[in-house]
Protein backbone atom coordinates (compact mmCIF):
# COMPACT_ATOMS: atom_id res chain seq x y z
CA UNK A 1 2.62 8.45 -16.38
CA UNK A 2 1.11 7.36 -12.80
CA UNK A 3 1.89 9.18 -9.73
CA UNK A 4 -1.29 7.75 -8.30
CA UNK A 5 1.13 5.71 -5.96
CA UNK A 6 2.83 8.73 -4.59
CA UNK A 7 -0.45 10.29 -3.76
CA UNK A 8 -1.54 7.31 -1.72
CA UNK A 9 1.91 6.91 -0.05
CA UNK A 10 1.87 10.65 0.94
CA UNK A 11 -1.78 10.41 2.41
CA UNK A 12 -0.78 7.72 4.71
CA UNK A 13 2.82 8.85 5.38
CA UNK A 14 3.69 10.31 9.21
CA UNK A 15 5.79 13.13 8.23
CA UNK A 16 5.65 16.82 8.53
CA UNK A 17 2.92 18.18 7.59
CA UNK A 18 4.62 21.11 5.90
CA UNK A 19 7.07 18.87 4.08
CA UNK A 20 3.34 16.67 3.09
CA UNK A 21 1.86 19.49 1.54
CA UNK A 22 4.94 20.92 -0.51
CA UNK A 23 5.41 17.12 -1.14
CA UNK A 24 1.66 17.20 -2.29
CA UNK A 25 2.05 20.56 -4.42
CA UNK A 26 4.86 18.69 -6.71
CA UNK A 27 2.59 15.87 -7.19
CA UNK A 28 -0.13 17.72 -8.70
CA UNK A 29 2.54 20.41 -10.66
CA UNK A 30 3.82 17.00 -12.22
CA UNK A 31 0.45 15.89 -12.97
CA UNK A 32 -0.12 19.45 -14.55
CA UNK A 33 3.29 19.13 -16.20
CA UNK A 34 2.27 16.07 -18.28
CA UNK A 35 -1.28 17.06 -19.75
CA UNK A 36 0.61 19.99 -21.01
CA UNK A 37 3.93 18.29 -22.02
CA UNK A 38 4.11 17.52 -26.12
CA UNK A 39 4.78 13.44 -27.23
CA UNK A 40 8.17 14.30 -27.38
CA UNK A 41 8.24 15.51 -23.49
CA UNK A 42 6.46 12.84 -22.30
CA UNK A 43 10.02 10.70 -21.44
CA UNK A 44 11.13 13.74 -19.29
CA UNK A 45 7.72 13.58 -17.67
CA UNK A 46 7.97 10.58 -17.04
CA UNK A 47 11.38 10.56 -15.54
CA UNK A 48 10.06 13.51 -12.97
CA UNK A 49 6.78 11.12 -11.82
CA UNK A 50 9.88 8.37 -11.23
CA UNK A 51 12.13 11.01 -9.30
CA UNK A 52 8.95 12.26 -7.53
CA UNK A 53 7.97 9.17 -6.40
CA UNK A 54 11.56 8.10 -5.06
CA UNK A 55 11.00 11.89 -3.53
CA UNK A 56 7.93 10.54 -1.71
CA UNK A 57 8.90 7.27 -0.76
CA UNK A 58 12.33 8.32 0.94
CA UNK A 59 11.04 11.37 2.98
CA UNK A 60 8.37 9.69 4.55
CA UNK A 61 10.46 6.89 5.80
CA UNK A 62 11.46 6.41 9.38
CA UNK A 63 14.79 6.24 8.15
CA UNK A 64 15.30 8.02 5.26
CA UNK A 65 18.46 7.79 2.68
CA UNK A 66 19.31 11.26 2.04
CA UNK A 67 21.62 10.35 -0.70
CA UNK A 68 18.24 9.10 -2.92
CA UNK A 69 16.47 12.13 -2.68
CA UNK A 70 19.51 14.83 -2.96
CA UNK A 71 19.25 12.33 -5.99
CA UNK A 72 15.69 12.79 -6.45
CA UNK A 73 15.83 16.39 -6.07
CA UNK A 74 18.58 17.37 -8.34
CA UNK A 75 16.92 14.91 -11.12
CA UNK A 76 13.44 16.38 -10.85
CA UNK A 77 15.38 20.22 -11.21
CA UNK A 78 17.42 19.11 -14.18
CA UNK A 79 13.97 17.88 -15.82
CA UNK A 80 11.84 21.05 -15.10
CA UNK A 81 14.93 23.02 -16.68
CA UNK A 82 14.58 20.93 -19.47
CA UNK A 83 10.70 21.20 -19.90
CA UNK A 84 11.32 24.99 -19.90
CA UNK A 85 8.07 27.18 -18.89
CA UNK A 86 5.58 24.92 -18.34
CA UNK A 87 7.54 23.16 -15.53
CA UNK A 88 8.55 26.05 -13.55
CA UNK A 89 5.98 25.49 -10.40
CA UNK A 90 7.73 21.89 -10.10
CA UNK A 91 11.39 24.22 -10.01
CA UNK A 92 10.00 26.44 -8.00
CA UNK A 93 8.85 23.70 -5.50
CA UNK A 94 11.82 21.65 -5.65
CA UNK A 95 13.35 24.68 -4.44
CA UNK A 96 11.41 25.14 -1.40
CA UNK A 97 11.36 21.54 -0.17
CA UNK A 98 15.27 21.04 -0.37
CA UNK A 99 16.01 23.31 2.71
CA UNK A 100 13.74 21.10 4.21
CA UNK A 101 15.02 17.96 3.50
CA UNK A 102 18.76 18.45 3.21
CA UNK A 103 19.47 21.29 6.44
């Protein structure tokens, strides 16, 4: 898994700086996510650093497509439900940044 993209496109991004550093949080809860995620997690993982970077990518466009990260979102909840415990900061972040992108 490599989110290091994300992390660079959300340094240089001109976006809210509240949306950056909830946008940041999930980054590093991912990254958290996967050292503690088993061998047989690691595809889920992987599919949250994939919706998280989608995440990234779309909100910090000048034009955003809402529909891909009301895609993003809903993907990177159905994941951290599916990684149980562990991923409950990324659910609990995913809940705080979709009032912000989808008012």
């Amino acid at each position: 898994m490599n989110i290091e993209n994300s992390f660079n496109t959300l340094a240089e991004a001109k976006v809210d700086d509240d949306i950056k550093s909830l946008l940041d949080q999930l980054l590093k809860a991912i990254n958290e996510v996967n050292k503690k995620a088993t061998p047989e997690q690691a595809e889920i993982v992987e599919t949250m650093a994939q919706d998280a970077e989608t995440l990234v990518k779309e909100s910090t466009k000048t034009k955003p497509r809402r529909k891909w990260y009301e895609m993003s979102l809903e993907g990177l909840k159905d994941a951290a439900k599916n990684m149980g415990d562990i991923a409950i900061p990324v659910l609990k972040l995913v809940d705080k940044i979709t009032p912000l992108l989808l008012p």
